[in-house]
Protein backbone atom coordinates (compact mmCIF):
# COMPACT_ATOMS: atom_id res chain seq x y z
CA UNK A 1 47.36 -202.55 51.43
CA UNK A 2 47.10 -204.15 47.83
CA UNK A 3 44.72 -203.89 44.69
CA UNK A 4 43.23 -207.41 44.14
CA UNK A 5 42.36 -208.56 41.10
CA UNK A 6 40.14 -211.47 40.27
CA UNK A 7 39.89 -212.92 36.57
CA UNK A 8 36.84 -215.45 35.66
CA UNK A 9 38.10 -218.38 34.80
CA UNK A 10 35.35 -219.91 32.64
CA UNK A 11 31.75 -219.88 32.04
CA UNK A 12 29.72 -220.48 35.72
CA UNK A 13 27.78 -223.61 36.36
CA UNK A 14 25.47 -221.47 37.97
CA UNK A 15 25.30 -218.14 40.03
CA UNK A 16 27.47 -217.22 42.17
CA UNK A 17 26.40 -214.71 45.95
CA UNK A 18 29.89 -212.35 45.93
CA UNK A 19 28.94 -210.56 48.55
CA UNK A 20 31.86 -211.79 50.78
CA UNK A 21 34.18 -210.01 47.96
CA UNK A 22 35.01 -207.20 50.01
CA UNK A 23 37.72 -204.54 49.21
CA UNK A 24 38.58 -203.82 52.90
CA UNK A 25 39.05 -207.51 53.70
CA UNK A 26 40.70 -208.77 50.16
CA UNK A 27 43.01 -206.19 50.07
CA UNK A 28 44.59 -206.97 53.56
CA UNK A 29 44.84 -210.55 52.38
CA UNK A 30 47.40 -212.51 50.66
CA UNK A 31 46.39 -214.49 47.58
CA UNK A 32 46.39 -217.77 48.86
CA UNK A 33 44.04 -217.05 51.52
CA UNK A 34 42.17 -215.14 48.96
CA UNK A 35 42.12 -218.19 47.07
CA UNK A 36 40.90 -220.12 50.64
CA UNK A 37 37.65 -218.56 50.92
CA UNK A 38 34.22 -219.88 49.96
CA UNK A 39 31.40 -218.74 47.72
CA UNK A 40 27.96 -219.96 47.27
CA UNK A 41 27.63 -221.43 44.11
CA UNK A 42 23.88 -222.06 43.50
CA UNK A 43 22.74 -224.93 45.96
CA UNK A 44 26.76 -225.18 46.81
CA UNK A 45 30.56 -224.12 47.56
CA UNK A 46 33.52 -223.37 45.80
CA UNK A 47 36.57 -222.09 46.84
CA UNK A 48 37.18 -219.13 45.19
CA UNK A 49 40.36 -220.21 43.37
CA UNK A 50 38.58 -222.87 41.41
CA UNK A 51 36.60 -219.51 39.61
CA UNK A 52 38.93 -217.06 39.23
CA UNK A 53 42.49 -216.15 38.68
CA UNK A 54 44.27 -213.95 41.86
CA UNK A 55 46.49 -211.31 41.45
CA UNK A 56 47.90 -208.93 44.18
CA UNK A 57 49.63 -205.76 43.39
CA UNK A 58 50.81 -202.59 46.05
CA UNK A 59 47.93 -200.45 45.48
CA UNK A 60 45.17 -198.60 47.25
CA UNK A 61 42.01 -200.57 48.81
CA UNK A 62 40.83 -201.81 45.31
CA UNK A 63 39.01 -204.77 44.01
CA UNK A 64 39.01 -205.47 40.21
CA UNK A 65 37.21 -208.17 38.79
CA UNK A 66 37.88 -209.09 35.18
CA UNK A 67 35.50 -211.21 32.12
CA UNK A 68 32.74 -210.90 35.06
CA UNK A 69 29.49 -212.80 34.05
CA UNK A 70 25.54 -212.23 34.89
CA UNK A 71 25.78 -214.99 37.08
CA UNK A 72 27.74 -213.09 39.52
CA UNK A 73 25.16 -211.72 42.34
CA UNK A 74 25.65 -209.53 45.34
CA UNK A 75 28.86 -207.75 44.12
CA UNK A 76 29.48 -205.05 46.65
CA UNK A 77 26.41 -205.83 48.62
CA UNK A 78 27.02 -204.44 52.13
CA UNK A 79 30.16 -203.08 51.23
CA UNK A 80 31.85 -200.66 53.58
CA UNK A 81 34.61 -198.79 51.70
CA UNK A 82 37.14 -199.13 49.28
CA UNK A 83 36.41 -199.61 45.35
CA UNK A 84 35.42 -202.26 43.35
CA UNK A 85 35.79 -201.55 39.58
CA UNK A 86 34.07 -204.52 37.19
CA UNK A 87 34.90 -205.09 33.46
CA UNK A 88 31.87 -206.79 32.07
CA UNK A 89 28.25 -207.92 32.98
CA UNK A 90 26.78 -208.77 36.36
CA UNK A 91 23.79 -209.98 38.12
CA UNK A 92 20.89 -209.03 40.26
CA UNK A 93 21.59 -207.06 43.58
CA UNK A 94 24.92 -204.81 42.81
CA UNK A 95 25.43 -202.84 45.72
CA UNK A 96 22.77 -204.71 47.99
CA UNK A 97 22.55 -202.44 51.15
CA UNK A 98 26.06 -200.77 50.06
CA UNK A 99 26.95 -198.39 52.83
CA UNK A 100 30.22 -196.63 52.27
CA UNK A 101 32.87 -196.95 49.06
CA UNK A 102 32.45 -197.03 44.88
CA UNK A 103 31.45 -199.70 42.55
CA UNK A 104 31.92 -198.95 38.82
CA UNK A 105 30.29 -201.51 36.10
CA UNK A 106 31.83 -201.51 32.70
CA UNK A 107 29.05 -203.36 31.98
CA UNK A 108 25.37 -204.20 32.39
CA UNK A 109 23.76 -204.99 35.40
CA UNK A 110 20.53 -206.69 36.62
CA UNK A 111 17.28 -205.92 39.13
CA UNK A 112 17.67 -204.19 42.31
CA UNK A 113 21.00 -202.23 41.16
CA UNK A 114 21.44 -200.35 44.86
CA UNK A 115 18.46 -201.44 46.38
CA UNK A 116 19.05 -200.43 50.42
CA UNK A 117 22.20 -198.55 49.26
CA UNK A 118 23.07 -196.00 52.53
CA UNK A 119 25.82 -194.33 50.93
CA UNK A 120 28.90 -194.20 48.51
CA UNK A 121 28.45 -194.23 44.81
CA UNK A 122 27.83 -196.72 42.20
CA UNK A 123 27.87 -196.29 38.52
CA UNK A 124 26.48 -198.69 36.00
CA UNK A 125 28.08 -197.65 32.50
CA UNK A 126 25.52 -200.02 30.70
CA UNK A 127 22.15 -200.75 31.03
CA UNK A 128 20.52 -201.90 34.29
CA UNK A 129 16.97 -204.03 35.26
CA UNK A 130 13.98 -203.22 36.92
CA UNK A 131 13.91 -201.60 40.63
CA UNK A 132 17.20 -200.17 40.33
CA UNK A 133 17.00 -198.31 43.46
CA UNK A 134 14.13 -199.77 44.70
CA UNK A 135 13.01 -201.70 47.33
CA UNK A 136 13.57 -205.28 47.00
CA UNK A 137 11.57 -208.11 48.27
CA UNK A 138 10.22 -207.39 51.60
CA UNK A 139 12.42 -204.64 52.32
CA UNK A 140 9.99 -201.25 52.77
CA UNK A 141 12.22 -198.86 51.26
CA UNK A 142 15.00 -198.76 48.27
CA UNK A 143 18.04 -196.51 47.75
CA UNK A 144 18.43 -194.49 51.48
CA UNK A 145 21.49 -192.74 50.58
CA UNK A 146 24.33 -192.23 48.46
CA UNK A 147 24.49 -191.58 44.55
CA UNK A 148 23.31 -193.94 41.68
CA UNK A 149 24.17 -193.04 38.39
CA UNK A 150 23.47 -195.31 35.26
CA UNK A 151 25.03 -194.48 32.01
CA UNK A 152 22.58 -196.58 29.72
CA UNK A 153 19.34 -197.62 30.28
CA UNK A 154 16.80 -198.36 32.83
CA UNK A 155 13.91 -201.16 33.48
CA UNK A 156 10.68 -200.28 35.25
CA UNK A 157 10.43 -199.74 38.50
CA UNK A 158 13.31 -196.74 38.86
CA UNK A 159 13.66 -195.48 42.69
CA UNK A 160 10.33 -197.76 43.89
CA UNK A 161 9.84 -196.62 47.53
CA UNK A 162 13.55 -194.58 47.26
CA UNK A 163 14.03 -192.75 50.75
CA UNK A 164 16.78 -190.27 50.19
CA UNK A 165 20.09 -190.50 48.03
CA UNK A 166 20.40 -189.07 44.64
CA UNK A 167 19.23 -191.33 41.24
CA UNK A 168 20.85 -190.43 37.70
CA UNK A 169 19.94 -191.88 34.86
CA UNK A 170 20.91 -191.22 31.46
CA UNK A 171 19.03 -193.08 29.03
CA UNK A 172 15.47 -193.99 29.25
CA UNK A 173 13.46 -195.17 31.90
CA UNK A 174 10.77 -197.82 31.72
CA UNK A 175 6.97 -197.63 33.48
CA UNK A 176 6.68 -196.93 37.16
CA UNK A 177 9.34 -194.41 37.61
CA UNK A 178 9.47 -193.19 41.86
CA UNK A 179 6.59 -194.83 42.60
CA UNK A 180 5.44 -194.68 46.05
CA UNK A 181 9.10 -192.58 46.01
CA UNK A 182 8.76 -191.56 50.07
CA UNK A 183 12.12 -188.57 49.64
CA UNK A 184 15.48 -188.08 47.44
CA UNK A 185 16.00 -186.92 43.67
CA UNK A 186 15.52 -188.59 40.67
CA UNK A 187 17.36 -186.60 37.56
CA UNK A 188 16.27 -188.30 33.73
CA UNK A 189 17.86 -187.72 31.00
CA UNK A 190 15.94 -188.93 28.19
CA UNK A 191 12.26 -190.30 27.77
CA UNK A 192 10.41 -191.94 30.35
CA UNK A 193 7.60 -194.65 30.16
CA UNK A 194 4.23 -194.37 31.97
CA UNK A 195 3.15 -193.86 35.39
CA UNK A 196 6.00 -191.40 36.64
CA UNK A 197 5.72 -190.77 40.48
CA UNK A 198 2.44 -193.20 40.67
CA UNK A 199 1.91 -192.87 44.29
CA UNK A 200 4.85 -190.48 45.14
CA UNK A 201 5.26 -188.95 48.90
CA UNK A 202 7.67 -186.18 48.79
CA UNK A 203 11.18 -185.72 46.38
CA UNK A 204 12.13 -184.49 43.50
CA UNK A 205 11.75 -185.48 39.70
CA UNK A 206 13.87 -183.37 37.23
């Protein structure tokens, strides 16, 4: 098994859906069939080796990704163990309907950090959007499992319709914190904005 490491190569044309960036497939592969596979690149494809730089090392199931950008979506969406560790900003949808593993940010992230999340943990070290841990577009619940931690701050929306999992956030929290929050535990840090637990089922909110 072997730590991959991806490096951005230059500024993206446009976003980019990751979620096929996998530890427990990556990791088994050698670079260039790592540099083989295909992303969605807004209303297109790229081969992954036209965006970033591939290095493999011996190593444990890890997936580094280096100068990432906000235009990388889906990072660790549906993941199902192993870790990815980010330097930089990313996009909407980090750990879309993660079930098992870790993602750390060294960065930022956008909306829907976790949203579907089963298990695992992911830890934002910056600041993250609105309905981090919520329930994104038609889905009817957000975070079901797992740990969410975020280091810096947080948009509105915190843990909308959250069903179980643990939510900790550091820094303050915009408007509509657990609303409609159905189970699970929200811990805050610092100041939240208005509406806390608007419509709230059952949980806690320390």
């Amino acid at each position: 098994m072997n730590t991959v490491t991806l490096r951005l190569k230059s500024e993206l044309p446009s976003w980019v859906d990751c979620r096929v960036l996998q530890p427990t497939t990556l990791c088994a592969m050698a670079e260039t069939d790592i540099a083989d596979m295909t992303l969605i690149v807004g209303g297109g494809k790229q081969r992954l080796g036209e965006l970033f730089e591939i290095k493999t090392t011996p190593g444990d199931q890890h997936l580094k990704i280096q100068q990432a950008n906000p235009r990388l979506r889906y990072i660790g969406a549906e993941m199902t163990g192993g870790r990815i560790v980010v330097d930089g900003d990313v996009g909407d949808y980090l750990g879309y309907d993660l079930k098992s593993g870790d993602v750390l940010v060294n960065g930022n992230a956008g909306n829907f950090v976790a949203s579907g999340q089963q298990g695992g943990l992911i830890h934002v070290k910056g600041s993250v959007g609105d309905y981090a841990g919520g329930a994104a577009d038609s889905k009817m619940q957000g975070l079901k499992g797992g740990t969410l931690m975020i280091t810096g701050s947080s948009g509105d929306y915190l843990g909308y319709k959250m069903r179980r999992g643990i939510i900790i956030a550091h820094d303050n929290v915009g408007d509509y914190c657990a609303s409609n929050m159905i189970a699970g535990t929200i811990v805050l840090g610092n100041r939240c904005g208005d509406y806390l637990g608007l419509g709230m089922r059952r949980g806690s909110i320390i």
